[in-house]
N, C-alpha and C. Protein backbone atom coordinates (compact mmCIF):
# COMPACT_ATOMS: atom_id res chain seq x y z
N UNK A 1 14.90 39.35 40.68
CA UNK A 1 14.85 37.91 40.53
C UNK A 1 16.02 37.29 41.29
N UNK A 2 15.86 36.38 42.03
CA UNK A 2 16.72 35.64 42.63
C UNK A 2 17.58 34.51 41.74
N UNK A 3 18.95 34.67 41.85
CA UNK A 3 19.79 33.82 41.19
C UNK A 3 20.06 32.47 42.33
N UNK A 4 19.46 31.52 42.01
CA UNK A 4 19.70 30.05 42.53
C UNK A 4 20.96 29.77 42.58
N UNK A 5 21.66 29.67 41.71
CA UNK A 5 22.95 29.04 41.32
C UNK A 5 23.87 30.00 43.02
N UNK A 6 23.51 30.75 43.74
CA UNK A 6 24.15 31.59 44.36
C UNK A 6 23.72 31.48 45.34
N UNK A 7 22.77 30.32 45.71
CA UNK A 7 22.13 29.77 46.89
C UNK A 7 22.84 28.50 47.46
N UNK A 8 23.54 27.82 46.90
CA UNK A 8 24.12 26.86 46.93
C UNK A 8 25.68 26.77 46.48
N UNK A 9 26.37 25.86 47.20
CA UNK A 9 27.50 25.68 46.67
C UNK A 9 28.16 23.81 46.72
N UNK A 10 29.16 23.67 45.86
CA UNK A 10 29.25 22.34 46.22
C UNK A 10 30.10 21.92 48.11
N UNK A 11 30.14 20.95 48.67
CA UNK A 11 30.57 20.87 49.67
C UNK A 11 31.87 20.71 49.45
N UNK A 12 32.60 21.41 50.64
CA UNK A 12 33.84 20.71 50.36
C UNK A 12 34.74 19.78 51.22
N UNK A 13 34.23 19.20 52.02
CA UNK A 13 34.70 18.16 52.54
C UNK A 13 34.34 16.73 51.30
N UNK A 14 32.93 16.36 50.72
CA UNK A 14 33.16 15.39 50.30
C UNK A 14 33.42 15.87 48.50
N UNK A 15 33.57 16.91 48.29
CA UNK A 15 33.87 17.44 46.84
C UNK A 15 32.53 17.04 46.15
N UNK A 16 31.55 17.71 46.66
CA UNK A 16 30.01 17.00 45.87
C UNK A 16 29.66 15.45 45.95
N UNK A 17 30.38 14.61 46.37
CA UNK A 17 30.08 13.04 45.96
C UNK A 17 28.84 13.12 47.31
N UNK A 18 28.55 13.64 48.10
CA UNK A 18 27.75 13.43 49.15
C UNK A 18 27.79 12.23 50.28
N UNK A 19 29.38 11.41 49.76
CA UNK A 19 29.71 10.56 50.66
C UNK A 19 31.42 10.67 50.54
N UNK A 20 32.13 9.78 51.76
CA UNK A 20 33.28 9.94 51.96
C UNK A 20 33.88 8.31 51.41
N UNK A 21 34.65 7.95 50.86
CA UNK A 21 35.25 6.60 51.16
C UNK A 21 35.70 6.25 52.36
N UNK A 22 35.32 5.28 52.45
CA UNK A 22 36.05 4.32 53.37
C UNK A 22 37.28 3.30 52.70
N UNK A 23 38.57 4.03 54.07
CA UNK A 23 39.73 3.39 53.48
C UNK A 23 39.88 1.56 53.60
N UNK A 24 39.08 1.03 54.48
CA UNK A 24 39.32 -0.16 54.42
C UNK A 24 38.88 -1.05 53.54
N UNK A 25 37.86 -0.24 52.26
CA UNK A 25 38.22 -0.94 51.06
C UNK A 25 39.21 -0.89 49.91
N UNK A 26 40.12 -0.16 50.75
CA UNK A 26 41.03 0.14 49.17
C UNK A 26 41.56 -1.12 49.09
N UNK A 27 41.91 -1.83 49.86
CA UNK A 27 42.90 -3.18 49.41
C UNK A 27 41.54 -3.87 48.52
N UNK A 28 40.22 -4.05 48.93
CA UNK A 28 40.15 -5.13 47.65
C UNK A 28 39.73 -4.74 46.10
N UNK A 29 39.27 -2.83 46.17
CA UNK A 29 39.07 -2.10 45.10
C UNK A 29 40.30 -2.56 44.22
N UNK A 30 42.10 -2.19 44.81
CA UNK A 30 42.86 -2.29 44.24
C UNK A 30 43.38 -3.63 43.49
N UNK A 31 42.66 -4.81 44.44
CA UNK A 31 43.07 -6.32 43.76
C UNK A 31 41.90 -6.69 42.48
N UNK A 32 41.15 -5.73 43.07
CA UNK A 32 39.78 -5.84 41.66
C UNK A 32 40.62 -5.46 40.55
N UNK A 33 40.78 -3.97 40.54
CA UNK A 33 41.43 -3.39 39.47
C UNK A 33 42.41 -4.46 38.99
N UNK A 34 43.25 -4.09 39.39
CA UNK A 34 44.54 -5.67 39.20
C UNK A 34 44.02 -6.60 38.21
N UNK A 35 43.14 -7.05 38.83
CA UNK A 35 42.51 -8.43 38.23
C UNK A 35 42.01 -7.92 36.89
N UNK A 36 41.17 -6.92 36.88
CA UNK A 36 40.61 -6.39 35.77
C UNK A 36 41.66 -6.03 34.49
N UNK A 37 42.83 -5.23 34.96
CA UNK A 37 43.14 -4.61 34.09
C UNK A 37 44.48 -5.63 33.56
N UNK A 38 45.26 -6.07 34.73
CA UNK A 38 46.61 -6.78 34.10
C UNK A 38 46.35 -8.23 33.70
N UNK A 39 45.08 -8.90 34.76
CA UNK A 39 45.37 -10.01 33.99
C UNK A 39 43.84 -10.32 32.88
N UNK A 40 43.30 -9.04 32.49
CA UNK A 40 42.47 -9.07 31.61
C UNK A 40 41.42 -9.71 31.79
N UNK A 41 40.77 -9.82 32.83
CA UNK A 41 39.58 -10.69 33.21
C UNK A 41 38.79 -10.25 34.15
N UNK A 42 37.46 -10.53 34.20
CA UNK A 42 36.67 -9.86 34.85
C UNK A 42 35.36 -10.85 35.43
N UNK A 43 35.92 -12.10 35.71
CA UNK A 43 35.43 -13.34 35.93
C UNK A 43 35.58 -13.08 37.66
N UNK A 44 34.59 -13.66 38.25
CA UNK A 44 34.61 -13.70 39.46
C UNK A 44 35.40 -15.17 40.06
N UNK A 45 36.70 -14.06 40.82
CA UNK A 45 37.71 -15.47 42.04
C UNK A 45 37.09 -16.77 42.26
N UNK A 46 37.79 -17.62 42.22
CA UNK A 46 37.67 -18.84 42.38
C UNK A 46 37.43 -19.02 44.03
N UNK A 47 36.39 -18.85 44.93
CA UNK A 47 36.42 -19.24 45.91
C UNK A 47 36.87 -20.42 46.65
N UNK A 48 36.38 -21.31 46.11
CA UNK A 48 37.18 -22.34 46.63
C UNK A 48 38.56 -22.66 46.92
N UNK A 49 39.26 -21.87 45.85
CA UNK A 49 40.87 -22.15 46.79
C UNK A 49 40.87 -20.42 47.14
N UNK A 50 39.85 -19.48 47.82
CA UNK A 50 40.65 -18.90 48.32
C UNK A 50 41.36 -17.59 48.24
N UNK A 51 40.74 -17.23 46.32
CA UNK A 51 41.94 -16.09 45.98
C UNK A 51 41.59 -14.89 46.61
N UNK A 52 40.90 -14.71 46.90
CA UNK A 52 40.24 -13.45 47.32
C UNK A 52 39.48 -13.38 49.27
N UNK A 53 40.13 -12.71 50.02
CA UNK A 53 39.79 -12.48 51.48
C UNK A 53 38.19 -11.83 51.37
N UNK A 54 37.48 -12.50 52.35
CA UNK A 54 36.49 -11.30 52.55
C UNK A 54 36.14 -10.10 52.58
N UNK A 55 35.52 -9.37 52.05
CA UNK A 55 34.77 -7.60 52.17
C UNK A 55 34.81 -7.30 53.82
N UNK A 56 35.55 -6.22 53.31
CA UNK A 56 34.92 -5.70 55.19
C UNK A 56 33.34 -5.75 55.38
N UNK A 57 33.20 -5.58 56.73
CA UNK A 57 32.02 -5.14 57.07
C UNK A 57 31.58 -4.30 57.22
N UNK A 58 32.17 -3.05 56.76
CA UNK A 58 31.67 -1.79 57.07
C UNK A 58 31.25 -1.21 55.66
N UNK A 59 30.01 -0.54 55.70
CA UNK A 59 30.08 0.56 54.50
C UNK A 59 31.39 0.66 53.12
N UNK A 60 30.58 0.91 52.12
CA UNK A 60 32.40 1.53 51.18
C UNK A 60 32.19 2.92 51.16
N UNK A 61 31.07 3.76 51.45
CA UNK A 61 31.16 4.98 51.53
C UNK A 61 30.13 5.37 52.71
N UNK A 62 30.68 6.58 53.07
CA UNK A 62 30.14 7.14 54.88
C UNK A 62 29.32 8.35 54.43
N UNK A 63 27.88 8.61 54.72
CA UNK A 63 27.56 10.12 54.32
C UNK A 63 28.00 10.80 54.85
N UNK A 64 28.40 12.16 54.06
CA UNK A 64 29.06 13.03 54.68
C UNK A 64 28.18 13.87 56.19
N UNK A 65 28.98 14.26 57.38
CA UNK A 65 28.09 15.18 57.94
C UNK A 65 27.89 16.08 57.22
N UNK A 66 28.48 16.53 56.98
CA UNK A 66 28.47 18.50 56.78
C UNK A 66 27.64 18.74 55.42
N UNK A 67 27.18 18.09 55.21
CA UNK A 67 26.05 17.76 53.30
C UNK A 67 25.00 17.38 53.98
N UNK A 68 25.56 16.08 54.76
CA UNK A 68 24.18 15.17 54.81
C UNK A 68 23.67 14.22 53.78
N UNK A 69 25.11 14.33 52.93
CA UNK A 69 24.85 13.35 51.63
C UNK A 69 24.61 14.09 50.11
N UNK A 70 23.72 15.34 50.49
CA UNK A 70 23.50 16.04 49.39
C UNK A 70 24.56 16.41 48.36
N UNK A 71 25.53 16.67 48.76
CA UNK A 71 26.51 16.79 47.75
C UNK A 71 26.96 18.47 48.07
N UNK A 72 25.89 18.98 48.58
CA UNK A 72 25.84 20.62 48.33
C UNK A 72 25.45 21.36 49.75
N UNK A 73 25.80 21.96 49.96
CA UNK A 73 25.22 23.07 51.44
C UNK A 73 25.42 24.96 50.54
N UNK A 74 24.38 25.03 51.73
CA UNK A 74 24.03 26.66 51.39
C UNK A 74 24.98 27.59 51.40
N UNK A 75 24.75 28.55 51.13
CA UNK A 75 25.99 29.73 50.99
C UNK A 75 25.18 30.49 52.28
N UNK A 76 25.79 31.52 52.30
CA UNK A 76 25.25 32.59 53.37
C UNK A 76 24.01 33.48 52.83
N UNK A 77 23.80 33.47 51.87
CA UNK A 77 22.86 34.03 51.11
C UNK A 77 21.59 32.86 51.13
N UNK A 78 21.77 31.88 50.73
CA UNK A 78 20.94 30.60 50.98
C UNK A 78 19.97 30.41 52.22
N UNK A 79 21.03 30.44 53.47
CA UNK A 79 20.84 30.61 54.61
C UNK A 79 19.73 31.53 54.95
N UNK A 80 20.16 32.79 54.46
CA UNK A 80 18.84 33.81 54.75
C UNK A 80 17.99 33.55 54.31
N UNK A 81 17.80 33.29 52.84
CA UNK A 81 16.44 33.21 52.28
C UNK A 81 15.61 31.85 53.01
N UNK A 82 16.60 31.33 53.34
CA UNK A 82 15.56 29.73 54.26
C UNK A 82 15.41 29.95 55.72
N UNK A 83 16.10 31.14 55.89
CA UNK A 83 15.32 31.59 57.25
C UNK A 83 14.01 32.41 57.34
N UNK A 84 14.18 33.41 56.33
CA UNK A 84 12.76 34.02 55.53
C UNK A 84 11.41 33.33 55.22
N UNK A 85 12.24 32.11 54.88
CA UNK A 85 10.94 30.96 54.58
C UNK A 85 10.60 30.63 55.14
N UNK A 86 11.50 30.05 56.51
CA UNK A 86 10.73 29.22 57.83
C UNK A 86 9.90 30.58 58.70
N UNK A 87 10.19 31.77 58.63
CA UNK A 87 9.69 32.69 59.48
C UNK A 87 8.06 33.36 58.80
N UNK A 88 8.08 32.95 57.56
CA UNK A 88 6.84 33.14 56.95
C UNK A 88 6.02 32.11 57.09
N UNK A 89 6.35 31.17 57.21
CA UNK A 89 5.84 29.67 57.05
C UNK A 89 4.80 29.24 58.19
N UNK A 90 5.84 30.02 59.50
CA UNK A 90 5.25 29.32 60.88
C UNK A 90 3.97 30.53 60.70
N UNK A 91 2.73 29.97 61.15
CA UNK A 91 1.43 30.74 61.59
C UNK A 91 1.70 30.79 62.91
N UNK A 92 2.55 30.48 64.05
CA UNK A 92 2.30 31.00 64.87
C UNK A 92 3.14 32.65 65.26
N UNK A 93 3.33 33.20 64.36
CA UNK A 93 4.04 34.88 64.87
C UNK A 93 2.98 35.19 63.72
């Protein structure tokens, strides 16, 4: 019987999350927090005067290459058995 759990492993570039942060949101994650935690409120900035700069434009998280997002890539053992599969699979050999 084949053990699954030994087919897979977590990635480790994004530590399983299947995406990376992007650093150019830490400044407004951190003024969120701020807001949230010291001055006890969780009311959305007063736009009109201003308190708060625009969101970047980019993504807050990047899929990882090396996952592909999944969170997880194969082990070397994995590998074989999904080469086994694709080589049974194709009708043309």
């Amino acid at each position: 019987m084949i053990d699954l759990n030994t087919l897979e492993e977590r990635c480790p570039k994004c530590i399983g999350k299947g995406g990376i942060e992007n650093t150019t949101w830490y400044h407004d994650w951190t003024m969120y927090n701020f807001r949230s935690q010291v001055l006890g409120t969780k009311d959305k900035p007063n736009i009109i005067n201003n308190e708060t700069p625009d969101p970047p434009c980019e993504p807050m998280l990047f899929f990882c290459r090396n996952c592909h997002g999944r969170g997880k890539i194969l082990t070397d053992e994995g590998k074989r058995l999904m080469e086994f599969v694709r080589f049974w699979m194709n009708p043309n050999y």
